[in-house]
C-alpha atoms as a PDB file:
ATOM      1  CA  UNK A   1     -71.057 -17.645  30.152  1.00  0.00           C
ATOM      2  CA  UNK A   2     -74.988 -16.479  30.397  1.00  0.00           C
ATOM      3  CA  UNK A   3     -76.299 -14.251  28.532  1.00  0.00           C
ATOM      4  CA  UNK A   4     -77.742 -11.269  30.096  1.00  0.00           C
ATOM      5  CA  UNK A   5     -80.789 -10.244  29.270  1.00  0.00           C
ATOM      6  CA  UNK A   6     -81.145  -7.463  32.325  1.00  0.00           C
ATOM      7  CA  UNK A   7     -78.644  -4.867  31.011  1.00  0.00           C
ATOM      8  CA  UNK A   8     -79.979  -2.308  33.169  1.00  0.00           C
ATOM      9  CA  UNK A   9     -79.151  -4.502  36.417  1.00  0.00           C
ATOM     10  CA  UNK A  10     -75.855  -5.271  34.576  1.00  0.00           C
ATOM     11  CA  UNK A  11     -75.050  -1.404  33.599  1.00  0.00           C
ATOM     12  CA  UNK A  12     -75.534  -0.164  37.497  1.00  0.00           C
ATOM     13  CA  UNK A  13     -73.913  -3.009  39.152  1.00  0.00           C
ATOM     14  CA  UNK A  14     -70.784  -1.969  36.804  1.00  0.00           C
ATOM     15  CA  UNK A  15     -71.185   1.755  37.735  1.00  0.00           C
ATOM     16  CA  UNK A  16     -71.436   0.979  41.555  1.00  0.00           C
ATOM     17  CA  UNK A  17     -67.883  -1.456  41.212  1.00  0.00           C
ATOM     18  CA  UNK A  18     -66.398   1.433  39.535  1.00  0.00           C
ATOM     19  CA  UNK A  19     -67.182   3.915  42.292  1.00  0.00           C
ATOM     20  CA  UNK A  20     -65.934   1.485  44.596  1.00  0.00           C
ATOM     21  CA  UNK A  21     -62.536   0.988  43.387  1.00  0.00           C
ATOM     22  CA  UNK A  22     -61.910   4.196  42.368  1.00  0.00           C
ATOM     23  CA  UNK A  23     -62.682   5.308  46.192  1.00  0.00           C
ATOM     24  CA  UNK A  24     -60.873   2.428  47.176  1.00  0.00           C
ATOM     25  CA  UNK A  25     -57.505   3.266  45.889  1.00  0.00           C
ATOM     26  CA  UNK A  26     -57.838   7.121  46.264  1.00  0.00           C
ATOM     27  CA  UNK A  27     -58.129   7.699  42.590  1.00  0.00           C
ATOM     28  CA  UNK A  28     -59.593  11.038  41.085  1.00  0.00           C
ATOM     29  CA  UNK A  29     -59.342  10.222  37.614  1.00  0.00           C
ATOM     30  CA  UNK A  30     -60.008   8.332  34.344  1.00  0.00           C
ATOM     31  CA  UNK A  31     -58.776   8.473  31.003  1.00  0.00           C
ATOM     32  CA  UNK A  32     -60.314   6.834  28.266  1.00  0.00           C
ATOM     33  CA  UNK A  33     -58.938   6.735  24.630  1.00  0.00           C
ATOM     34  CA  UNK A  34     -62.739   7.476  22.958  1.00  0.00           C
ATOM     35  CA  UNK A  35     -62.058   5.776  19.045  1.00  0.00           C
ATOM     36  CA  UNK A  36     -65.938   6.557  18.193  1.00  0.00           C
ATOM     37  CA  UNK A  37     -66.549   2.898  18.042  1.00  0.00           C
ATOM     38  CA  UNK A  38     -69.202   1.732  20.076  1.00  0.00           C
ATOM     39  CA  UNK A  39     -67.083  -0.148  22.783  1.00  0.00           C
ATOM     40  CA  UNK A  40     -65.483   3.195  23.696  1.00  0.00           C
ATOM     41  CA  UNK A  41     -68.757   5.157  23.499  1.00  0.00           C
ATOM     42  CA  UNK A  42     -70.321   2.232  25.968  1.00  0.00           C
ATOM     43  CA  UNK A  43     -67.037   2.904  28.464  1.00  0.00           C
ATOM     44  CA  UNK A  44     -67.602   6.416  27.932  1.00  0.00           C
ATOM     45  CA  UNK A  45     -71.841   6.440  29.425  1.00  0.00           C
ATOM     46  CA  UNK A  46     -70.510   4.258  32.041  1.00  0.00           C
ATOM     47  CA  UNK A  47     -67.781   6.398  32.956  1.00  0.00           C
ATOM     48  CA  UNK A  48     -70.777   9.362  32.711  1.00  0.00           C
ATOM     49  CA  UNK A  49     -72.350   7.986  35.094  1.00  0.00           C
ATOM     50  CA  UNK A  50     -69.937   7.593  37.547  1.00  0.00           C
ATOM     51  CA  UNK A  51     -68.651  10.582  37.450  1.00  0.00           C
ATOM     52  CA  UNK A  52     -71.850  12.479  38.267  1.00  0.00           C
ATOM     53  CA  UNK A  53     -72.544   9.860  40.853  1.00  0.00           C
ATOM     54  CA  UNK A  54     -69.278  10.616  42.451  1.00  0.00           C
ATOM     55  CA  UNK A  55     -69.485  14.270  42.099  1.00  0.00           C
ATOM     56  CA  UNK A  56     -73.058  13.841  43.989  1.00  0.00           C
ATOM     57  CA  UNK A  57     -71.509  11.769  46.720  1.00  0.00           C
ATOM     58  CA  UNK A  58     -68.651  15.249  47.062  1.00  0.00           C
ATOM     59  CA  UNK A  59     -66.158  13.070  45.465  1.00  0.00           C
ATOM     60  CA  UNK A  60     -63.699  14.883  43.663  1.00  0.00           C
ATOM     61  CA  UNK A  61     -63.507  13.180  40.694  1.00  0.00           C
ATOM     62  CA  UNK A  62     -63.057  14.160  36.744  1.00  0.00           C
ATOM     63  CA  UNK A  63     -63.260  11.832  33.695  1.00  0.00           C
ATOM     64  CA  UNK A  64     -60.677  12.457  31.162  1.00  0.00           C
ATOM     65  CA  UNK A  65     -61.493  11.788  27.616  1.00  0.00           C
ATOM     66  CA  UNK A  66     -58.840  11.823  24.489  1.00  0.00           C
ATOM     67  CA  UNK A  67     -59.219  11.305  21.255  1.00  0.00           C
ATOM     68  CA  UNK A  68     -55.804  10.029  19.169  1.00  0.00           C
ATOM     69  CA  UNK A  69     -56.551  10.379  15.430  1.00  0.00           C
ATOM     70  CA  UNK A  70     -53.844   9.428  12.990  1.00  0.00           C
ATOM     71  CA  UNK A  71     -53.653   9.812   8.766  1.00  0.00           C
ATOM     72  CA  UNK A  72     -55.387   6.329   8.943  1.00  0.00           C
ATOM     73  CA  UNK A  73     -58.297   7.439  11.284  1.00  0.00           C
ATOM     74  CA  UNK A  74     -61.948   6.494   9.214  1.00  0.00           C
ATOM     75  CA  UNK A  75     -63.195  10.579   9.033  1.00  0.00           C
ATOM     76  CA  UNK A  76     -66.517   9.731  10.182  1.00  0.00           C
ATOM     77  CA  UNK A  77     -65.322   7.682  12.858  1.00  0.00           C
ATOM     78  CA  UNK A  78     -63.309  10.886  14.105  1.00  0.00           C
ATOM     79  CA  UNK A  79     -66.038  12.845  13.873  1.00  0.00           C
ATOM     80  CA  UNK A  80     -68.409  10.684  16.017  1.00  0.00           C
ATOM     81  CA  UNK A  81     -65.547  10.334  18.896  1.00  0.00           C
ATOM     82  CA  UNK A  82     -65.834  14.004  19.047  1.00  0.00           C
ATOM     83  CA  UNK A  83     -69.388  14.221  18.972  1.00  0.00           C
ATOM     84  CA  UNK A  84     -69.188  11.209  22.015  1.00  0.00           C
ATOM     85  CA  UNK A  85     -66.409  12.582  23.942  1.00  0.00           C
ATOM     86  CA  UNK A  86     -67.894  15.941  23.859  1.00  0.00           C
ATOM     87  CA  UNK A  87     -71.209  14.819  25.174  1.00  0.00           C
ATOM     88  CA  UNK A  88     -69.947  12.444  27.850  1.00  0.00           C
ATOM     89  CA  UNK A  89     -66.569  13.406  29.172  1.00  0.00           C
ATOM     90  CA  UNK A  90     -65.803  15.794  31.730  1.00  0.00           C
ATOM     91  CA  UNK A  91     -63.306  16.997  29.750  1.00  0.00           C
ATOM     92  CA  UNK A  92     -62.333  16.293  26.486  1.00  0.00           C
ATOM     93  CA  UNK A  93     -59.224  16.980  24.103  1.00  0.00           C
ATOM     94  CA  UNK A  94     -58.340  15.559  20.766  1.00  0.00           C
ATOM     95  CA  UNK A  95     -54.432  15.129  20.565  1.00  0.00           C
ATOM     96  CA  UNK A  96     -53.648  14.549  16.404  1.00  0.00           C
ATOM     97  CA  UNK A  97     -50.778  11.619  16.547  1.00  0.00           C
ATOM     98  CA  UNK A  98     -50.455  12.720  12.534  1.00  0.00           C
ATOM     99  CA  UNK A  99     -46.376  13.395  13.795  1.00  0.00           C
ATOM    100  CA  UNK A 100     -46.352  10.036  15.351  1.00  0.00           C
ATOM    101  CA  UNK A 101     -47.598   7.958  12.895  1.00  0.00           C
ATOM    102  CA  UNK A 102     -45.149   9.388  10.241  1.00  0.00           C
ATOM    103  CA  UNK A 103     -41.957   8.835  12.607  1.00  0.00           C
ATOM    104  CA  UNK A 104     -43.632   5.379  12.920  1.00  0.00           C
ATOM    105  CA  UNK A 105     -43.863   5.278   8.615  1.00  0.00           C
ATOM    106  CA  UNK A 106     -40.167   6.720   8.888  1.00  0.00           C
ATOM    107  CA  UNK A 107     -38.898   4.109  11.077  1.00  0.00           C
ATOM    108  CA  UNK A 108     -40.272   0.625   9.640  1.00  0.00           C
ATOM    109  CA  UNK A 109     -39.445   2.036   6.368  1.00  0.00           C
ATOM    110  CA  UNK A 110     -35.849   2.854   7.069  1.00  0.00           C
ATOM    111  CA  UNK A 111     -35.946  -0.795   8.912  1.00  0.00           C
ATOM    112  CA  UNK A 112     -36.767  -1.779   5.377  1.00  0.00           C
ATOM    113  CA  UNK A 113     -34.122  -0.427   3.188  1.00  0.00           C
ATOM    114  CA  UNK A 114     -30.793  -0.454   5.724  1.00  0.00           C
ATOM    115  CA  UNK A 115     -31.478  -4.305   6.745  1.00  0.00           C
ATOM    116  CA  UNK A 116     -34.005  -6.075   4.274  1.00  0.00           C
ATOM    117  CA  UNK A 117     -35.042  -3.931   0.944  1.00  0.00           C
ATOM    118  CA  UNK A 118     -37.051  -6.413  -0.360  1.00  0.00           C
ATOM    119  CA  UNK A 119     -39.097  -6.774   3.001  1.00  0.00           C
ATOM    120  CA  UNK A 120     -42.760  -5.789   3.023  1.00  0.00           C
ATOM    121  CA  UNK A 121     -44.260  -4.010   5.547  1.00  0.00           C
ATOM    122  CA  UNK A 122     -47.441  -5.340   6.609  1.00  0.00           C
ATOM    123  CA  UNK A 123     -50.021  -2.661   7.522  1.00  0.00           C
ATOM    124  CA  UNK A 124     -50.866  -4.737  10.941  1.00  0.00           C
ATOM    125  CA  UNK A 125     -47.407  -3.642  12.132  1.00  0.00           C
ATOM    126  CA  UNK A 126     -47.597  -0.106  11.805  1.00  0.00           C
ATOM    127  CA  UNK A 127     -50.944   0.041  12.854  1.00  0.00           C
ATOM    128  CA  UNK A 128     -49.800  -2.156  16.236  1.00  0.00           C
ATOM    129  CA  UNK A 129     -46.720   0.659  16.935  1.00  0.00           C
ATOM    130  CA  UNK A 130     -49.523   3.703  16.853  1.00  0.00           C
ATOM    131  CA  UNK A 131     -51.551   1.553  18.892  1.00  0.00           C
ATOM    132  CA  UNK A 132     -48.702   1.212  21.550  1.00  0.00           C
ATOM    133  CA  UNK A 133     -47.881   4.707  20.772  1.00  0.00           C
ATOM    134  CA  UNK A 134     -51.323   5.931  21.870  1.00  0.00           C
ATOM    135  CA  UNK A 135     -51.339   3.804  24.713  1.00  0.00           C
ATOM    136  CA  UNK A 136     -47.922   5.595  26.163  1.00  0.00           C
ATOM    137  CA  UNK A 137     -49.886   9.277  25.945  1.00  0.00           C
ATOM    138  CA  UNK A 138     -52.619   7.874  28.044  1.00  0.00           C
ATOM    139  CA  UNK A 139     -50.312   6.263  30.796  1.00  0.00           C
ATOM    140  CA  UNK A 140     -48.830   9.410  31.025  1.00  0.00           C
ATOM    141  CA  UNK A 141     -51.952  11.720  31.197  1.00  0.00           C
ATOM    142  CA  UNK A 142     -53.458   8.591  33.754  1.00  0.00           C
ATOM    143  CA  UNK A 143     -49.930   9.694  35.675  1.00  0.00           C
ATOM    144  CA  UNK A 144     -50.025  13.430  35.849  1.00  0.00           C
ATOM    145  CA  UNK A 145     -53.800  13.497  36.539  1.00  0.00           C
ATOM    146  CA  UNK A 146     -53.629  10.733  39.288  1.00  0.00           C
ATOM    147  CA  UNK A 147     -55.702   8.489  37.719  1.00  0.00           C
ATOM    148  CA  UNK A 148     -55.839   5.247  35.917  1.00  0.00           C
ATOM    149  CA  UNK A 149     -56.335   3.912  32.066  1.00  0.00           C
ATOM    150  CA  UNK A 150     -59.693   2.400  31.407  1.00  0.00           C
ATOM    151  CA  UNK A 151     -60.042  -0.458  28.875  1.00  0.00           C
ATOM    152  CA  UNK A 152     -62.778  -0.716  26.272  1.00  0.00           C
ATOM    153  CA  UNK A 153     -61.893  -4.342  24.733  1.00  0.00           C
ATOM    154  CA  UNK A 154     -65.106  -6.661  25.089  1.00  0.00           C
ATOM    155  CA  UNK A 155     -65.175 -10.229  25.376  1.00  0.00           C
ATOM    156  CA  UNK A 156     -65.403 -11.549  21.921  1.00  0.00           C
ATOM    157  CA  UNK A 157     -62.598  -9.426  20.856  1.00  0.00           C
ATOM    158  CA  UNK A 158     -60.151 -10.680  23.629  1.00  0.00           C
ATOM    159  CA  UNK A 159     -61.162 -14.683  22.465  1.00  0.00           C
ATOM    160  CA  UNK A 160     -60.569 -13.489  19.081  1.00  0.00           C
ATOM    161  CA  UNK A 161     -56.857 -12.167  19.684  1.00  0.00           C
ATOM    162  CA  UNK A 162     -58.572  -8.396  18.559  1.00  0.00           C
ATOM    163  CA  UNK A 163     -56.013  -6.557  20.683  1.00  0.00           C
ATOM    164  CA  UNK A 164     -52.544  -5.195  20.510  1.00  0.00           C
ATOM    165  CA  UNK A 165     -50.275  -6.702  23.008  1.00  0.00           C
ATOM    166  CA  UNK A 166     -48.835  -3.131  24.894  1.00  0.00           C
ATOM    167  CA  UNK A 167     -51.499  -1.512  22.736  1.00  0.00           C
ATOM    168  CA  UNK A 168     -55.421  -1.500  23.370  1.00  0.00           C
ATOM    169  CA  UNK A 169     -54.965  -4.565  25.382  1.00  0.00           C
ATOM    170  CA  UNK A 170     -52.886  -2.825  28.314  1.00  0.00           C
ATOM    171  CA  UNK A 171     -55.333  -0.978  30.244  1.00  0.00           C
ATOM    172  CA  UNK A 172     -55.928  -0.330  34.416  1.00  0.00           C
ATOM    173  CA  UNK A 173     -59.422  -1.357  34.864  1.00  0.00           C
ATOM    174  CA  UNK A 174     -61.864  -3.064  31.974  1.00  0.00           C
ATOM    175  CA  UNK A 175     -65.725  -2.748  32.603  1.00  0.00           C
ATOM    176  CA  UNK A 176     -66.670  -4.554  29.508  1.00  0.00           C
ATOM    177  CA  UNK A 177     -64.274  -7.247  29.041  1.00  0.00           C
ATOM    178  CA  UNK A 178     -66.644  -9.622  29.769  1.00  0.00           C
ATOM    179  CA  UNK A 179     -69.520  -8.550  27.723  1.00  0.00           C
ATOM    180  CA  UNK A 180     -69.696 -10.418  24.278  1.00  0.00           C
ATOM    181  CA  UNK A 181     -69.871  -7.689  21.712  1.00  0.00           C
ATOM    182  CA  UNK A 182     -73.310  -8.079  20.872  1.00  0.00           C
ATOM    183  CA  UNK A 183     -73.540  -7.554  24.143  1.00  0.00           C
ATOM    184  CA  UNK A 184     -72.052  -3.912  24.151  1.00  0.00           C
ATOM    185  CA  UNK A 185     -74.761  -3.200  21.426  1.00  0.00           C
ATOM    186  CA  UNK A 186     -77.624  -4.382  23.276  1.00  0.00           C
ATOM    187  CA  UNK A 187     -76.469  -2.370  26.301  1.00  0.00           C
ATOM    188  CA  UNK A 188     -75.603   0.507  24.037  1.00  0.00           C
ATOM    189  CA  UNK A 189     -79.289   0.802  22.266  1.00  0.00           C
ATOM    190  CA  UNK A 190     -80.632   0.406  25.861  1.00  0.00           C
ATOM    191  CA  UNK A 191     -78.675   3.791  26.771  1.00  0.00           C
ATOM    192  CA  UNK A 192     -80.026   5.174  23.379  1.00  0.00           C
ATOM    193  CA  UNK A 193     -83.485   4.259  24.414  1.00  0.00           C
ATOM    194  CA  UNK A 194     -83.845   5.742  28.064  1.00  0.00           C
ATOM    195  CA  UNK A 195     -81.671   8.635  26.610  1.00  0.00           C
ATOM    196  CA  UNK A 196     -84.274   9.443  24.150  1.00  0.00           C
ATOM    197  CA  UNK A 197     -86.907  10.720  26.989  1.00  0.00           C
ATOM    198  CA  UNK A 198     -83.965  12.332  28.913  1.00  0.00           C
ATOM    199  CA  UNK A 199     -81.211  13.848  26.669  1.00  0.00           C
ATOM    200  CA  UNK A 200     -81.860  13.355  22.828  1.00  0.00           C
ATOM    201  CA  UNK A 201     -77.952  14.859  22.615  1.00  0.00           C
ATOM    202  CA  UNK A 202     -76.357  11.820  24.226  1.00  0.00           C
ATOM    203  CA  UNK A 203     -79.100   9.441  22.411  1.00  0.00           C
ATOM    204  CA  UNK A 204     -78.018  10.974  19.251  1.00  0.00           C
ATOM    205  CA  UNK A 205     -74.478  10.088  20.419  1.00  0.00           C
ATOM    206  CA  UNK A 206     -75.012   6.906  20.690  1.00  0.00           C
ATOM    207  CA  UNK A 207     -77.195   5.828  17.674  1.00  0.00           C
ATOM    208  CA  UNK A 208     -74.286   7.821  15.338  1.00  0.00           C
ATOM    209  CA  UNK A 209     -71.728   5.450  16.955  1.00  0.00           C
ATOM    210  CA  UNK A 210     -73.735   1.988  16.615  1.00  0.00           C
ATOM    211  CA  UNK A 211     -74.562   3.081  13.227  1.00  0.00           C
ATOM    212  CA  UNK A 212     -70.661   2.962  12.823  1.00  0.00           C
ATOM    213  CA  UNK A 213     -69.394  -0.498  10.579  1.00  0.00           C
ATOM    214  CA  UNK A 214     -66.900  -1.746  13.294  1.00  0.00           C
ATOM    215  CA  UNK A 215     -63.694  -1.428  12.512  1.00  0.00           C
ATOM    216  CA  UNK A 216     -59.983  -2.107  14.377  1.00  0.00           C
ATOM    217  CA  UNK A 217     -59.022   1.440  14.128  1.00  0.00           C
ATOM    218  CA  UNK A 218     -55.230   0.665  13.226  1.00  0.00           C
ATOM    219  CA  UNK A 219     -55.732   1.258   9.435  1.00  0.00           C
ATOM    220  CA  UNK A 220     -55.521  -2.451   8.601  1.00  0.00           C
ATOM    221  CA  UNK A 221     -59.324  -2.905   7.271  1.00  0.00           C
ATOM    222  CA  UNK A 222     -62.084  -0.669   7.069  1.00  0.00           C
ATOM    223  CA  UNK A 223     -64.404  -3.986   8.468  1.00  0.00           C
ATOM    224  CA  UNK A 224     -63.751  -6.365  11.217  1.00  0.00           C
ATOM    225  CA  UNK A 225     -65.661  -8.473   9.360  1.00  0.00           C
ATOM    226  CA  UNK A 226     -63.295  -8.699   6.472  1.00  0.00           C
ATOM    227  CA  UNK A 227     -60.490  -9.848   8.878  1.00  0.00           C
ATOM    228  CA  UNK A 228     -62.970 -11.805  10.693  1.00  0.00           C
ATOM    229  CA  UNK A 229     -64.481 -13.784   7.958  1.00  0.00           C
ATOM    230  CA  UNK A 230     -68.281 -13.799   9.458  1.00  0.00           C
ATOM    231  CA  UNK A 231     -71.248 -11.686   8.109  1.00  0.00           C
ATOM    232  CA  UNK A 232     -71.678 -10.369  11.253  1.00  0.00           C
ATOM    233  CA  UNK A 233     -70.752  -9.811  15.027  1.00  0.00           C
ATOM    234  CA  UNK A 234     -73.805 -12.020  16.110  1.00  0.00           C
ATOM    235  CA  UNK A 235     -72.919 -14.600  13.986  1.00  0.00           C
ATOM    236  CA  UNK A 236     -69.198 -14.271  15.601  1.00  0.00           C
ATOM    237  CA  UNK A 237     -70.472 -14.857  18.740  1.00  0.00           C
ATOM    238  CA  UNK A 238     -72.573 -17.601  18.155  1.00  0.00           C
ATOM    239  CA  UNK A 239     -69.933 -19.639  16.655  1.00  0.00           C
ATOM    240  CA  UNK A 240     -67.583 -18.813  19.919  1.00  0.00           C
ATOM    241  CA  UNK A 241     -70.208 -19.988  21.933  1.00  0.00           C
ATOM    242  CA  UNK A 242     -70.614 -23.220  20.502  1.00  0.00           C
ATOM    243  CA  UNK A 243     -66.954 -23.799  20.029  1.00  0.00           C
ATOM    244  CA  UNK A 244     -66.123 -22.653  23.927  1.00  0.00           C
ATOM    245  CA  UNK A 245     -69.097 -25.353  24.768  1.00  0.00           C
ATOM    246  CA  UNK A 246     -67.760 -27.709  22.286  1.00  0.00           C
ATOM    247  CA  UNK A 247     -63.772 -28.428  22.180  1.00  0.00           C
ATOM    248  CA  UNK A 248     -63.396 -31.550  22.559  1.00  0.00           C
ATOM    249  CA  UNK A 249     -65.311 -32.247  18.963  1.00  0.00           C
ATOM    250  CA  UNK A 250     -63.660 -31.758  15.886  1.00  0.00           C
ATOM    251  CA  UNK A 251     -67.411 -32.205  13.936  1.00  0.00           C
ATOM    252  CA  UNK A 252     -68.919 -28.784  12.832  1.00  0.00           C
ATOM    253  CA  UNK A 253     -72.925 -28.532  13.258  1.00  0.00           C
ATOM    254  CA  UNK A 254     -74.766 -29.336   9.546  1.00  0.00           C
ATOM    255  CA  UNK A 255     -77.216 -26.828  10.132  1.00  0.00           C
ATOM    256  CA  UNK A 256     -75.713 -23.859  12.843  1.00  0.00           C
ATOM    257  CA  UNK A 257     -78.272 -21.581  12.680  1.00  0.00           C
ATOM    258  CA  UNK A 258     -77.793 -17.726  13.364  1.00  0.00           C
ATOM    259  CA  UNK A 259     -79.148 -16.260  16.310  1.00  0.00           C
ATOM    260  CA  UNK A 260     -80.238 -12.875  14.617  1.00  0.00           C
ATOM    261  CA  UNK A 261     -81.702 -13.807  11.735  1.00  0.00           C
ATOM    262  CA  UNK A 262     -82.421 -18.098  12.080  1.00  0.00           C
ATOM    263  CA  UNK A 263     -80.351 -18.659   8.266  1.00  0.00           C
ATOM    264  CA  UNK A 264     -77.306 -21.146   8.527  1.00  0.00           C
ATOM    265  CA  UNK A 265     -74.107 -20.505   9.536  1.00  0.00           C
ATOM    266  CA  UNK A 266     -71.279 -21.633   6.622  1.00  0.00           C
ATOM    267  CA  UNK A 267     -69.121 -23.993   7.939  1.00  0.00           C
ATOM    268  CA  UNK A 268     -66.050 -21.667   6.681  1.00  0.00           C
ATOM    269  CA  UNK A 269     -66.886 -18.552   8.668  1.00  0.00           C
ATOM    270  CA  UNK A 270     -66.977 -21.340  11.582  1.00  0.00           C
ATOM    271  CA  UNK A 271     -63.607 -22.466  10.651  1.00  0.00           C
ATOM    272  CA  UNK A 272     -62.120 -18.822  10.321  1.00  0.00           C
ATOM    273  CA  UNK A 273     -63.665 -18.041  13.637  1.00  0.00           C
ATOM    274  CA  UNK A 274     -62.520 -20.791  15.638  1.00  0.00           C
ATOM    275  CA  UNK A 275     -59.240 -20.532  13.588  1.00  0.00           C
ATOM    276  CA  UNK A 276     -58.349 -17.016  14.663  1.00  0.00           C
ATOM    277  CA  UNK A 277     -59.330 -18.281  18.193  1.00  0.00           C
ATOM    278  CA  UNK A 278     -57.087 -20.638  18.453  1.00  0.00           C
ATOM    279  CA  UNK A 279     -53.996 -18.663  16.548  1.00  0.00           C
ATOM    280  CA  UNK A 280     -54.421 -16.130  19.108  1.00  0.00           C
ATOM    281  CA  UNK A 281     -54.394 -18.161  22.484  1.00  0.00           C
ATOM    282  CA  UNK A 282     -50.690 -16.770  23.198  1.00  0.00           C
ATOM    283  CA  UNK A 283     -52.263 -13.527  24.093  1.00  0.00           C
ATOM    284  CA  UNK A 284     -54.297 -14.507  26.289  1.00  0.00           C
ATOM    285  CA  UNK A 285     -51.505 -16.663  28.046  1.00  0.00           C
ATOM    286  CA  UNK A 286     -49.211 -13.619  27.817  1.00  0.00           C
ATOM    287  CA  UNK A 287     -46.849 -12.683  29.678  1.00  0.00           C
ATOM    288  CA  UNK A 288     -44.832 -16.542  29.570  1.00  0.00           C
ATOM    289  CA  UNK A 289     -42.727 -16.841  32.853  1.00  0.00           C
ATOM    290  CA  UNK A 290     -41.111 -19.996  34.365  1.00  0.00           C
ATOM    291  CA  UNK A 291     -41.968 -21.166  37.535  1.00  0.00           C
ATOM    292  CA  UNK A 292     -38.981 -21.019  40.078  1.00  0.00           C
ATOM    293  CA  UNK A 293     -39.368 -24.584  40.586  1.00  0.00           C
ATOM    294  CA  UNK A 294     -38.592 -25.889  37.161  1.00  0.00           C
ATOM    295  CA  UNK A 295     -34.922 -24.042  37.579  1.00  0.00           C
ATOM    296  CA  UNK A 296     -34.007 -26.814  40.116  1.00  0.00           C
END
């Protein structure tokens, strides 16, 4: 893939496709699950746009924005969705999932002492069942407001298996999926920018978000970058780069320098990279059928 360097160019041709399809398929809505995290404050300008674009063109259209905080929920990172969804969204609601999460708590631990007591329940698999549990409220708000689920999972994340399957990962329509995620911040502090000579309110937005540490929202780390095993999201994508360009060797650079910064790479953030890569292919071949032709 190229990188972009034109993310004005990029951010309107996006906005125009969106208008498209949603007049297309006689849609009047979107919902977008706003975290506070930068790739669903990105979605959420986007969708901005739009919107006022197709209320200019006498479209009847509304973006729907919801916010789905459970006990687990970084405070700060709650705080900024509100700030975001507030500024951006048409309308915007915060729904606390507080109940939820504790049947979920309930469940896997009753799981735990009827069938296995000494069992130990990982925090990656209560955090997936809120994140499927979220995902069922915004189907059904998509439903009663006759409009579809938007996706905010970018590029690196889906090589890097940075999803849950029924979760974050099931969506209607993705604008960023294919931008790496250093991507989303370049295109983010380009919003910030032109912002800041238009609306310091939704520039404000913006910075408060990027100056968020990224994190998966599920309660299972407080740092991607403590699952991931890189210093940094740049670095991340560097080393997916190479490796997508690269698969056939098995040989790791001596001197892989960072992008950001020009100081070398380790070869085990490499490894832990690719590794998680790899690990995760099945869900990006999901879902597994069999051809009607291998039945005969």
């Amino acid at each position: 893939m190229n990188n972009l360097t034109d993310y004005g160019k990029v951010s309107h041709v996006m906005v125009n496709h969106m208008k498209d399809y949603f007049k297309s398929c006689g849609l009047h809505s979107a919902i977008l699950g706003i975290s506070g995290g930068i790739d669903s404050t990105l979605v959420a300008v986007l969708l901005h746009n739009v919107s006022n674009q197709l209320k200019e063109e006498c479209y009847d259209f509304t973006f729907y924005g919801v916010s789905l905080p459970t006990k687990t929920t970084d405070k700060k990172e709650f705080w900024v969705s509100q700030l975001v969804g507030n500024t951006f969204c048409d309308k915007f609601e915060v729904v606390e999932m507080d109940e939820v999460s504790s049947i979920v708590d309930s469940w896997l631990g009753e799981w735990k002492t009827n069938w296995n007591p000494s069992e130990k329940i990982e925090p990656i698999r209560s955090g997936n069942a809120k994140s499927r549990l979220r995902m069922i409220y915004l189907y059904d708000y998509a439903k009663k407001k006759n409009g579809i689920v938007i996706g905010t999972d970018n590029y690196t994340e889906y090589l890097l298996g940075f999803s849950t399957i029924g979760g974050d990962a099931l969506f209607d329509y993705n604008p960023i999926q294919y931008l790496w995620k250093t991507e989303v911040f370049e295109m983010s502090k380009m919003f910030q920018f032109d912002y800041s000579y238009e609306d310091i309110t939704k520039a404000a937005a913006i910075k408060e978000s990027l100056a968020l540490k990224p994190m998966d929202g599920l309660g299972i780390s407080n740092d991607d970058m403590v699952q991931i095993g890189a210093r940094n999201y740049y670095d991340v994508d560097d080393i997916l780069k190479w490796y997508l360009d690269n698969k056939d060797t098995d040989r790791y650079p001596d001197n892989f320098k960072s992008s950001v910064d020009g100081s070398i790479i380790q070869r085990t953030a490499m490894e832990r990279v690719i590794n998680r890569h790899k690990a995760s292919e099945f869900k990006r071949n999901h879902p597994v059928v069999i051809n009607r032709d291998k039945y005969e």
